[in-house]
Each structure stands twice: as C-alpha cells, then as structure tokens.
C-alpha atoms as a PDB file:
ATOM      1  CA  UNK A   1       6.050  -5.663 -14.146  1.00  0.00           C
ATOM      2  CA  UNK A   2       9.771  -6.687 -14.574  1.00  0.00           C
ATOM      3  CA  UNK A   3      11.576  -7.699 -11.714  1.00  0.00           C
ATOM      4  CA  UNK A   4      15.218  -7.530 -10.553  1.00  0.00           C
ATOM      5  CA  UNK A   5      16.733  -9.534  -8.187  1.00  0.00           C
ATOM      6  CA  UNK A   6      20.035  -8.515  -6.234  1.00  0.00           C
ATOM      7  CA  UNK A   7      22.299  -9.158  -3.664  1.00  0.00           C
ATOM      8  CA  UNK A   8      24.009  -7.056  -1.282  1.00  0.00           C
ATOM      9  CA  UNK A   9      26.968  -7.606   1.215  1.00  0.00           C
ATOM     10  CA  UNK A  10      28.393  -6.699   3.752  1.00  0.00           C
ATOM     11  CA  UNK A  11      29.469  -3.190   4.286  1.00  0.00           C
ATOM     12  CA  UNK A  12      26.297  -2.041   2.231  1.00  0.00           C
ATOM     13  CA  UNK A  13      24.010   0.565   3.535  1.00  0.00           C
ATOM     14  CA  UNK A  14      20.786  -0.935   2.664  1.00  0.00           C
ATOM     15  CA  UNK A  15      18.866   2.486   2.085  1.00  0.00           C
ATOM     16  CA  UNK A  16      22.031   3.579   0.283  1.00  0.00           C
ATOM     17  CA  UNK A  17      22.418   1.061  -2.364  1.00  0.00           C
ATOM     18  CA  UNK A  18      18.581   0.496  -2.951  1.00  0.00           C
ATOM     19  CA  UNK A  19      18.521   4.326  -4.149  1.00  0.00           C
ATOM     20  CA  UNK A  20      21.284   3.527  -6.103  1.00  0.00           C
ATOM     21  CA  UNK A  21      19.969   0.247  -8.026  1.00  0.00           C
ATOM     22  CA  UNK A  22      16.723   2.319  -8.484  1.00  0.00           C
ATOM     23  CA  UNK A  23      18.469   5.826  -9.628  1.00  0.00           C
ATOM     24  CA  UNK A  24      17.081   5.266 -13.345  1.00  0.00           C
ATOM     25  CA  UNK A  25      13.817   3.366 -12.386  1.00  0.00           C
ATOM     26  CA  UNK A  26      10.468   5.756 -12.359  1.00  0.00           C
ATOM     27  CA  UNK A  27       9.078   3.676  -9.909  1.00  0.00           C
ATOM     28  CA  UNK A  28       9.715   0.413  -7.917  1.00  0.00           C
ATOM     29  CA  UNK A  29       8.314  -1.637  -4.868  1.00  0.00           C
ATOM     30  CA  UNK A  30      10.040  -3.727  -2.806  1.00  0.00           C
ATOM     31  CA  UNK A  31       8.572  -7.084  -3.204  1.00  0.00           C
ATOM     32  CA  UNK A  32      11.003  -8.371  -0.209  1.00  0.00           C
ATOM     33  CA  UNK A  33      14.582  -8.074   1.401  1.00  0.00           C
ATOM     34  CA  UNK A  34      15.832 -10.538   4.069  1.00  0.00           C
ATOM     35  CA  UNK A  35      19.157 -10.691   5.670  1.00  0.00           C
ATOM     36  CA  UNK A  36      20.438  -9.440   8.477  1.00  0.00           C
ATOM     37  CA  UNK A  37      21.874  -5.519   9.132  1.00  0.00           C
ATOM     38  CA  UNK A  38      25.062  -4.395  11.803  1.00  0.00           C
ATOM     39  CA  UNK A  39      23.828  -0.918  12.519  1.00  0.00           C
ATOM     40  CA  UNK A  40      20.385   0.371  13.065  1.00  0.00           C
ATOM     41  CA  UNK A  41      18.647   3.711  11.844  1.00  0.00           C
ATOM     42  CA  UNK A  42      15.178   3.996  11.632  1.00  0.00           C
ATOM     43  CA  UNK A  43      12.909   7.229  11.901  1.00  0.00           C
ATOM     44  CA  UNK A  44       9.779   6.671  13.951  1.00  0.00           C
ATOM     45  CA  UNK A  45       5.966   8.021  13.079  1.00  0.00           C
ATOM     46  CA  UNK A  46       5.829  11.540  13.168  1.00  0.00           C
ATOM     47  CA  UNK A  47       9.351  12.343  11.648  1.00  0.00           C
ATOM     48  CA  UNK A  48      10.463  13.509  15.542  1.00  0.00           C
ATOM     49  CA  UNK A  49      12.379  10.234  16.253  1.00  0.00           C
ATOM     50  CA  UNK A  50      15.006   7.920  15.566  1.00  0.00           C
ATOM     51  CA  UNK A  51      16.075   4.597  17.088  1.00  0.00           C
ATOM     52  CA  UNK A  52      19.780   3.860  16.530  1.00  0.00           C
ATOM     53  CA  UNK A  53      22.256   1.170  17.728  1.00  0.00           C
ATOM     54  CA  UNK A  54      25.532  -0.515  16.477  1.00  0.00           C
ATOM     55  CA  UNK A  55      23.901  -4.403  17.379  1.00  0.00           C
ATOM     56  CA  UNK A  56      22.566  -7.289  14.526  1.00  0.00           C
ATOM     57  CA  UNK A  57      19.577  -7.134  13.592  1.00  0.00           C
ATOM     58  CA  UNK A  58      17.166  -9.909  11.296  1.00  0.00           C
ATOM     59  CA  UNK A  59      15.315  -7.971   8.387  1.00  0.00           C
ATOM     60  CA  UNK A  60      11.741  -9.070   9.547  1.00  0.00           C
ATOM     61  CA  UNK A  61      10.209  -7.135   6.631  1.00  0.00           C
ATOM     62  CA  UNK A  62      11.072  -4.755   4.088  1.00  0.00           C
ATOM     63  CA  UNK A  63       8.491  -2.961   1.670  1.00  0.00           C
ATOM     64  CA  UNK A  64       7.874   0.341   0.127  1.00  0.00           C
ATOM     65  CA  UNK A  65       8.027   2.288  -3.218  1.00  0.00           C
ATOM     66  CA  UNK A  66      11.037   3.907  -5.261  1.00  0.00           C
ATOM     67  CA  UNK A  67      10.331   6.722  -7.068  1.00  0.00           C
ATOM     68  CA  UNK A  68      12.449   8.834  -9.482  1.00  0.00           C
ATOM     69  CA  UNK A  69      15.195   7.067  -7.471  1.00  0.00           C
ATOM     70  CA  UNK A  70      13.412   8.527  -3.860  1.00  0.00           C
ATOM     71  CA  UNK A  71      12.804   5.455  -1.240  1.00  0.00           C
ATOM     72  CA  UNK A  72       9.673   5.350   0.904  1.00  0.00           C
ATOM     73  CA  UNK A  73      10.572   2.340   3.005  1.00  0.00           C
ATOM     74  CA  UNK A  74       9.319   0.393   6.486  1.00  0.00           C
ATOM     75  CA  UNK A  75      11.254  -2.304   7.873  1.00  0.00           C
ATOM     76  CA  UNK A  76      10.890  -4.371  10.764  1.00  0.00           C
ATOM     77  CA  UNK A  77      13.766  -5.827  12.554  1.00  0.00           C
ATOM     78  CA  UNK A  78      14.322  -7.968  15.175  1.00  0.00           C
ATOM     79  CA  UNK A  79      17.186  -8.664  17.566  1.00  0.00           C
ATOM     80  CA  UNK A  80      18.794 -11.690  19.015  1.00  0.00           C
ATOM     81  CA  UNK A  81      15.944 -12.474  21.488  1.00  0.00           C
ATOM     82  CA  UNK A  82      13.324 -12.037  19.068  1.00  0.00           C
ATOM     83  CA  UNK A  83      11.782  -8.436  20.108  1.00  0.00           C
ATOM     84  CA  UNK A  84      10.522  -6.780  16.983  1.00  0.00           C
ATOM     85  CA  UNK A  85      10.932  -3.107  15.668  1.00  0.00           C
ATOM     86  CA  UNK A  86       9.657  -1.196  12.940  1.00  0.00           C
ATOM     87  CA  UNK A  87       9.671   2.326  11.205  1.00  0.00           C
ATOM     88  CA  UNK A  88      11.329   4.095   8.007  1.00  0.00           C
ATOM     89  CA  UNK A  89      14.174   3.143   6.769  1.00  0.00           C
ATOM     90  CA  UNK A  90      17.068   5.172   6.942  1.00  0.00           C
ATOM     91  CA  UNK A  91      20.616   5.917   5.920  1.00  0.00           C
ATOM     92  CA  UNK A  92      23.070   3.963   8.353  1.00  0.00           C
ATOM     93  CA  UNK A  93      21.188   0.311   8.300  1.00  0.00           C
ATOM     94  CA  UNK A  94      24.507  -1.490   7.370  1.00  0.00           C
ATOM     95  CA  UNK A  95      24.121  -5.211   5.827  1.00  0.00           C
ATOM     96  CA  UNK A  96      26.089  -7.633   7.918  1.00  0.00           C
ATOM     97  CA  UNK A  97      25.973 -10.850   6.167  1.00  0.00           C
ATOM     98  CA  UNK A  98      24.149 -10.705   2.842  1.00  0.00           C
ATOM     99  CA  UNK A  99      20.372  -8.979   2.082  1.00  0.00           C
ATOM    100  CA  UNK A 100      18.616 -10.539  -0.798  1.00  0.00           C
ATOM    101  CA  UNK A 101      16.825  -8.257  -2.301  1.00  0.00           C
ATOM    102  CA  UNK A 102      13.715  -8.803  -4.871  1.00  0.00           C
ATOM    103  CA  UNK A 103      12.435  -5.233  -6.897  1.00  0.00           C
ATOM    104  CA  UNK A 104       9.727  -5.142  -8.903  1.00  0.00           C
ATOM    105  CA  UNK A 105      10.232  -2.428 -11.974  1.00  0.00           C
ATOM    106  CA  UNK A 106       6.388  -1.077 -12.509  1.00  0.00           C
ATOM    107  CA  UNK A 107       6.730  -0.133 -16.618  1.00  0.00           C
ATOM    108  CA  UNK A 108       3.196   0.452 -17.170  1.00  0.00           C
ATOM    109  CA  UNK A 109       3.092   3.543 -14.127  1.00  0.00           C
ATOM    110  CA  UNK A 110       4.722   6.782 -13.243  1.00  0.00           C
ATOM    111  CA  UNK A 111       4.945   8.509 -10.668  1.00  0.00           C
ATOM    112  CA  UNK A 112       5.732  11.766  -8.524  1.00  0.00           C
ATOM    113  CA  UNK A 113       5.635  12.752  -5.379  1.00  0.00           C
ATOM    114  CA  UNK A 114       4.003  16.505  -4.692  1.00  0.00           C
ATOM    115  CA  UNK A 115       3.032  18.066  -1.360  1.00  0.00           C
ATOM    116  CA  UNK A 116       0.128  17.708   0.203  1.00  0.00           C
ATOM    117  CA  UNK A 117      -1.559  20.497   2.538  1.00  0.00           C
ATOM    118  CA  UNK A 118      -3.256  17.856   4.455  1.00  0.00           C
ATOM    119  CA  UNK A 119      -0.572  15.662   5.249  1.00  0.00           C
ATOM    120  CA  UNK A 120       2.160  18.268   5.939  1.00  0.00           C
ATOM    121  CA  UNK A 121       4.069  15.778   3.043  1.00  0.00           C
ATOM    122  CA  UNK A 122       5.141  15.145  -0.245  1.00  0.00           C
ATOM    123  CA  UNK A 123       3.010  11.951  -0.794  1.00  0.00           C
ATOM    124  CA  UNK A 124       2.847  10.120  -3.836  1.00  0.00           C
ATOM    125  CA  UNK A 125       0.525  10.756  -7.101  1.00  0.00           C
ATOM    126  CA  UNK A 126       0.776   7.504  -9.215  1.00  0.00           C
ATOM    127  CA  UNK A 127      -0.139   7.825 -12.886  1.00  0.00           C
ATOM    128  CA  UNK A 128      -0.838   4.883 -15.269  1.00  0.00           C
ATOM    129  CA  UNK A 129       0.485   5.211 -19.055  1.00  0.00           C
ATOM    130  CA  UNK A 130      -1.799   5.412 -21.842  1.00  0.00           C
ATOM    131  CA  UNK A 131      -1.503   2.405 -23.879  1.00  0.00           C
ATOM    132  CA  UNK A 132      -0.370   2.958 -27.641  1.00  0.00           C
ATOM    133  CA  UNK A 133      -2.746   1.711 -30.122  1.00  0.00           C
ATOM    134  CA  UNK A 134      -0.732  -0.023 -33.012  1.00  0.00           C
ATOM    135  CA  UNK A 135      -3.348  -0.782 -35.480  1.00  0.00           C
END
C-alpha cells in the first residue's frame, strides 16, 4: 500500500476534492480525515434522506473506499455541544478550517463496482492482481 497524505482548506468540498485527488487511483481507503466542515450534507440509510445545515461541524470520523475515482464514504460529525451524527458523505460538506486527510493507494487490488439484485446496489467486487513471476 502507498499512502498519500493531503491537506485541504477552506472553501473545499470535502467529497468534491477527495474524488478529485483519487480520479486516477483504482482504488483507495480513507485511512482518516479530521478537521472541521461549514456546511453539512449527509444522506441517511436507505438513500430516502438527507440532513443538511449551514453550522460547524468536527469531522468525528471519516472512512470508506475510492474506486475508479467513485467515493463510498461515512462520516460522523459533531457540533458545538458535542451531539454526534453520522451517514454518507455527500457533495456540499464544505471544509472550514483545514481537513487533514491520510489515503491509502491499494496497488496490489482492483476493483469495480457492479449491481447487485439483492441489495438493490452497485456494491463493490474487489479483485487482487496476480503476481508476476520474474524468474
């Protein structure tokens, strides 16, 4: 595994820019992200629901895979009195200070995502590359 290390400011949209730093990676994980976000949007479990606000939020947690330059992310947030939230990451979590943010580049595997009848989902189908033999 390689990993890549990166900071983003202010103004960034987290989901935004991770797509971007990961649009010529086959696949990536999120090995963590802290900071703090102005700006929530996050889609709840069964894809019916979003929570969104405009207030600061602490990046509790952020994990999930990139692959062929698609995120599958959860974060968990909290606000100023400490009350946590979690859920997908979306498009319109803006960093507000700084997010440090640690990738981990996963050489030896590839991946795709196809759907699957049971979930209702594309979900993801991780392959592991042969290893050349140089003898």
């Amino acid at each position: 595994m390689k990993e890549l290390a990166v900071r983003l400011k202010r103004g960034d949209d987290l989901r935004t820019s991770i797509e971007e730093i990961c649009r010529n990676i086959d696949m990536a994980v999120v090995l963590s992200g802290v900071g703090c976000i102005k700006g929530m949007r996050i889609r709840m479990a069964k894809a019916q629901s979003y929570l969104q606000d405009e207030e600061d939020h602490e990046i509790v947690s952020l994990n999930g895979t990139v692959i062929q330059g698609k995120c599958h992310l959860h974060i968990s947030l909290s606000d100023e009195t400490g009350r946590c939230i979690g859920g997908h990451l979306e498009k319109g979590c803006i960093v507000n200070t700084t997010c440090e943010l640690v990738l981990g580049i996963l050489e030896e595997y590839t991946a795709e995502r196809i759907f699957d009848e049971e979930t209702g989902y594309p979900e993801a189908v991780f392959h592991k590359k042969k290893e050349v033999d140089h003898d």
